[in-house]
C-alpha atoms as a PDB file:
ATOM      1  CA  UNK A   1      -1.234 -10.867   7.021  1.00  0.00           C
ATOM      2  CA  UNK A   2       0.459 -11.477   3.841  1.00  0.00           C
ATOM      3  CA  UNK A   3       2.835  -9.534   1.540  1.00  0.00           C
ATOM      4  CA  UNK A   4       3.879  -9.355  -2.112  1.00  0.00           C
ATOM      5  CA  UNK A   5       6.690 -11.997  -1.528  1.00  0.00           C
ATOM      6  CA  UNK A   6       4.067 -14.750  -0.557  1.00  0.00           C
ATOM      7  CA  UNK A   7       5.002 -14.100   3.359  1.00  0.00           C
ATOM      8  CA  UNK A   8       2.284 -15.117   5.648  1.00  0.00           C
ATOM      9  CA  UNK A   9       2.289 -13.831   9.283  1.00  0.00           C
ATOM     10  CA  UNK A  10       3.903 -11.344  11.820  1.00  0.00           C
ATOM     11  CA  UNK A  11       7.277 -13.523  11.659  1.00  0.00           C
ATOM     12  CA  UNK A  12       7.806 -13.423   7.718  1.00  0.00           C
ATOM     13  CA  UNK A  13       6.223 -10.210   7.186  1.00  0.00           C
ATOM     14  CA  UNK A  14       7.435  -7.992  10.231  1.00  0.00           C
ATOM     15  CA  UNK A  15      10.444  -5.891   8.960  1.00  0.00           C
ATOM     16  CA  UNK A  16      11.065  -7.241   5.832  1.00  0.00           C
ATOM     17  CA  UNK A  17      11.146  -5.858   2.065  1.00  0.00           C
ATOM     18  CA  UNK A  18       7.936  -6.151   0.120  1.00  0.00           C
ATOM     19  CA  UNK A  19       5.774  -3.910  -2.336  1.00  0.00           C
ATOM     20  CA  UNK A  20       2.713  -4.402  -0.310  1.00  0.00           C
ATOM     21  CA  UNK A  21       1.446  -5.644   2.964  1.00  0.00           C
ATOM     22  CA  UNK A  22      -2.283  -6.998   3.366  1.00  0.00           C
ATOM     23  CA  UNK A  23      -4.019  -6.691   6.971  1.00  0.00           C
ATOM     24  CA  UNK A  24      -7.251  -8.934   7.004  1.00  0.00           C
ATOM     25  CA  UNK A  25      -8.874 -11.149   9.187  1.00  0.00           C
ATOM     26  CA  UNK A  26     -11.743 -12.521   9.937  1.00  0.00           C
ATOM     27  CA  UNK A  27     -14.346 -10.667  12.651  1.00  0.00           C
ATOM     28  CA  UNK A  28     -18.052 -12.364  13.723  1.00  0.00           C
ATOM     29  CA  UNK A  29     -17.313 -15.037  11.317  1.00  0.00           C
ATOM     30  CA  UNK A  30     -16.971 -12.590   8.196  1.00  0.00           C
ATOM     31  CA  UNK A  31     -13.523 -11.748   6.363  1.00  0.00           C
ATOM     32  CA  UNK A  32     -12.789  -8.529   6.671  1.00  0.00           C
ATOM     33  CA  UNK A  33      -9.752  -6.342   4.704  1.00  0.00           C
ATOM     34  CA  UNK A  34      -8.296  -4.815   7.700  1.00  0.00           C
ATOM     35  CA  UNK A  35      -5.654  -2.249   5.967  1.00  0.00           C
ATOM     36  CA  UNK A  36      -3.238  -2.587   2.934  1.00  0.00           C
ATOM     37  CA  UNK A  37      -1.175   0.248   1.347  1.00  0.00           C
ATOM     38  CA  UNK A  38       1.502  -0.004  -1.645  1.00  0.00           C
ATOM     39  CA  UNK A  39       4.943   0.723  -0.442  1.00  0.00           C
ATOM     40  CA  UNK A  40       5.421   4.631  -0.992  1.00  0.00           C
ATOM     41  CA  UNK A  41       9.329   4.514  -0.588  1.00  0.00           C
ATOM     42  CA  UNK A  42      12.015   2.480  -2.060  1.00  0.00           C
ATOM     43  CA  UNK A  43      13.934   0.860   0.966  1.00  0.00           C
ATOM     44  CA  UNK A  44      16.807  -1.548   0.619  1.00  0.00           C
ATOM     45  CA  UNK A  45      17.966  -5.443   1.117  1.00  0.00           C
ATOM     46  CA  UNK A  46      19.856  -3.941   4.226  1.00  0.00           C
ATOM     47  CA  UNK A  47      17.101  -1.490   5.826  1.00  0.00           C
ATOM     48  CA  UNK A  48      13.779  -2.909   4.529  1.00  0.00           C
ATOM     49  CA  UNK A  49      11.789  -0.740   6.248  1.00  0.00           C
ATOM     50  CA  UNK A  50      11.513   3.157   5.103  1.00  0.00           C
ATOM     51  CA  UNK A  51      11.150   4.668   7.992  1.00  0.00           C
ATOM     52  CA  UNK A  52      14.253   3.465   9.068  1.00  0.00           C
ATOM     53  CA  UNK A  53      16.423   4.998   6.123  1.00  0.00           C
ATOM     54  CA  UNK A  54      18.489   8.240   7.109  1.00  0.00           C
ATOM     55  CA  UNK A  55      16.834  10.549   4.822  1.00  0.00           C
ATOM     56  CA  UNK A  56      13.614   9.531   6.658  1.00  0.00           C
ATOM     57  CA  UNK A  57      11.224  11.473   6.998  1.00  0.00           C
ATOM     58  CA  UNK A  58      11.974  15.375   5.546  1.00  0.00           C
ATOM     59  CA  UNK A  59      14.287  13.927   2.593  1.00  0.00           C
ATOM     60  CA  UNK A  60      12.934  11.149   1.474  1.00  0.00           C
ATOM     61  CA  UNK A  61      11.047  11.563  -1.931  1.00  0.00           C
ATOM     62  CA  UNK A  62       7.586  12.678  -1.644  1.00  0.00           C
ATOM     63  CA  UNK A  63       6.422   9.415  -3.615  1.00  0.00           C
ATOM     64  CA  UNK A  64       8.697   6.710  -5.466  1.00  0.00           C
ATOM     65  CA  UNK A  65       5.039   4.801  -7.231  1.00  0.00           C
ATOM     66  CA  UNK A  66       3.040   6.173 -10.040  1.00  0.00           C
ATOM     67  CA  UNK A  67      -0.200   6.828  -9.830  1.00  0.00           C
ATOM     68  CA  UNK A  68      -1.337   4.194 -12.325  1.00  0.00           C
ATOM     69  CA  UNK A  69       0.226   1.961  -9.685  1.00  0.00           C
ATOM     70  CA  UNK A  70      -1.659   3.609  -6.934  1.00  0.00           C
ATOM     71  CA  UNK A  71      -4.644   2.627  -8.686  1.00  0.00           C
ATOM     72  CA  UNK A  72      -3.781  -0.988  -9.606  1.00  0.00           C
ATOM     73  CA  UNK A  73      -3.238  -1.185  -5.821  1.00  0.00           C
ATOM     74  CA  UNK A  74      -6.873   0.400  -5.106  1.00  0.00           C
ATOM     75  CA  UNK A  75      -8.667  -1.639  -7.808  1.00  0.00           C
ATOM     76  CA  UNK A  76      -6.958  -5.102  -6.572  1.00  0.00           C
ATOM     77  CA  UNK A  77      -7.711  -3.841  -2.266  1.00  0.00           C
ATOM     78  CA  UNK A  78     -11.317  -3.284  -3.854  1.00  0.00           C
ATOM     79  CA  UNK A  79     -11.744  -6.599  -5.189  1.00  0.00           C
ATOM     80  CA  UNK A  80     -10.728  -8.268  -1.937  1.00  0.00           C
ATOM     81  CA  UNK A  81     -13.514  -6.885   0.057  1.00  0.00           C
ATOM     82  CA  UNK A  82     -11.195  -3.137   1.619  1.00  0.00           C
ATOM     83  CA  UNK A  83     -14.122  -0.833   1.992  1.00  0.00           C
ATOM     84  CA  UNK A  84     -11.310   2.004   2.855  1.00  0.00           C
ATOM     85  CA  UNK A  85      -8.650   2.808   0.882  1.00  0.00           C
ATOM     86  CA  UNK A  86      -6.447   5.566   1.062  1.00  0.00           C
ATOM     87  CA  UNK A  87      -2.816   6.809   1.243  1.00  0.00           C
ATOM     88  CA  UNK A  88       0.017   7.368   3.595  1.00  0.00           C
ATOM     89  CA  UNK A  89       3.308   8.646   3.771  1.00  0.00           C
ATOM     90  CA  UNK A  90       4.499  10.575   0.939  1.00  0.00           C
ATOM     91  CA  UNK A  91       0.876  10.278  -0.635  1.00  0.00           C
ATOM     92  CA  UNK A  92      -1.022  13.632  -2.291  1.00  0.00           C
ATOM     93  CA  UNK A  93      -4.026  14.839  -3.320  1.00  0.00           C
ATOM     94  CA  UNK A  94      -3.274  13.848  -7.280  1.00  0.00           C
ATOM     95  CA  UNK A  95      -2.547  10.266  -6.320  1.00  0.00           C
ATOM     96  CA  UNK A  96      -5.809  10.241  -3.903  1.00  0.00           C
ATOM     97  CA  UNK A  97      -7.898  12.295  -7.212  1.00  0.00           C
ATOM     98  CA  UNK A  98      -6.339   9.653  -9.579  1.00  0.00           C
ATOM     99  CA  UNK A  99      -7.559   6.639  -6.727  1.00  0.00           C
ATOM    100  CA  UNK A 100     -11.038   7.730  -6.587  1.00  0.00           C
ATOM    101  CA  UNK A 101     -11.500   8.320 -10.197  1.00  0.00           C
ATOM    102  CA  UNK A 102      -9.591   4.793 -11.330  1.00  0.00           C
ATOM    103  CA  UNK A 103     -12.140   3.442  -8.948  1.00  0.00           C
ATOM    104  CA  UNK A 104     -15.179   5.066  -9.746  1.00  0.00           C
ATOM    105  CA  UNK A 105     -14.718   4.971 -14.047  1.00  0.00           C
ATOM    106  CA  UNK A 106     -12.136   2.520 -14.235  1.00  0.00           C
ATOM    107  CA  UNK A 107     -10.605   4.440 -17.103  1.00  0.00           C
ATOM    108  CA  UNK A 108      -8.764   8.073 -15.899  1.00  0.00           C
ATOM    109  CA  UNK A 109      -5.667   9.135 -14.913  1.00  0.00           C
ATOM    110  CA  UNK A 110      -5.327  12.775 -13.934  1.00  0.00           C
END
């Protein structure tokens, strides 16, 4: 595991703030990209993880990332080998229309 703040592992990744969390490992000798998501929700310095937050989960903002972001995020999981990649919480069908067409032409933005 690693995250956007250069943590490595369960202990400096578990429950703190980052922008993005990457799951990989390696299986049968092979790396594999496990899971990785962008972080939907703004948390804070004193409850790092969303779903923690009061407003969570009915109040919360349905997404707090653009989509160009969303597809930044898609285009760099691509490149390190995530065969899957989708959305989560707060995600919609524009952000995964905008994923699968930044992937596919590299170009659009709907």
């Amino acid at each position: 595991m690693l995250n956007s703040n250069g943590g490595v592992g369960e202990g400096q990744i578990w429950g703190k703030r980052a922008d993005w969390v990457d799951y990989s490992g390696t299986v049968n000798g092979e790396s594999l990209g496990i899971a990785g998501q962008p972080a939907a929700f703004r948390s804070t310095d004193a409850k790092p993880c969303f779903t923690r937050l009061p407003e969570f989960p009915d109040d919360l903002e349905t997404i707090q990332i653009s989509r160009r972001e969303f597809v930044s995020f898609a285009r760099v999981a691509r490149a390190e080998g995530f065969n899957y990649v989708g959305g989560c919480c707060g995600c919609n069908a524009a952000y995964i229309r905008s994923m699968a067409q930044g992937l596919a032409t590299g170009l659009r933005y709907s």
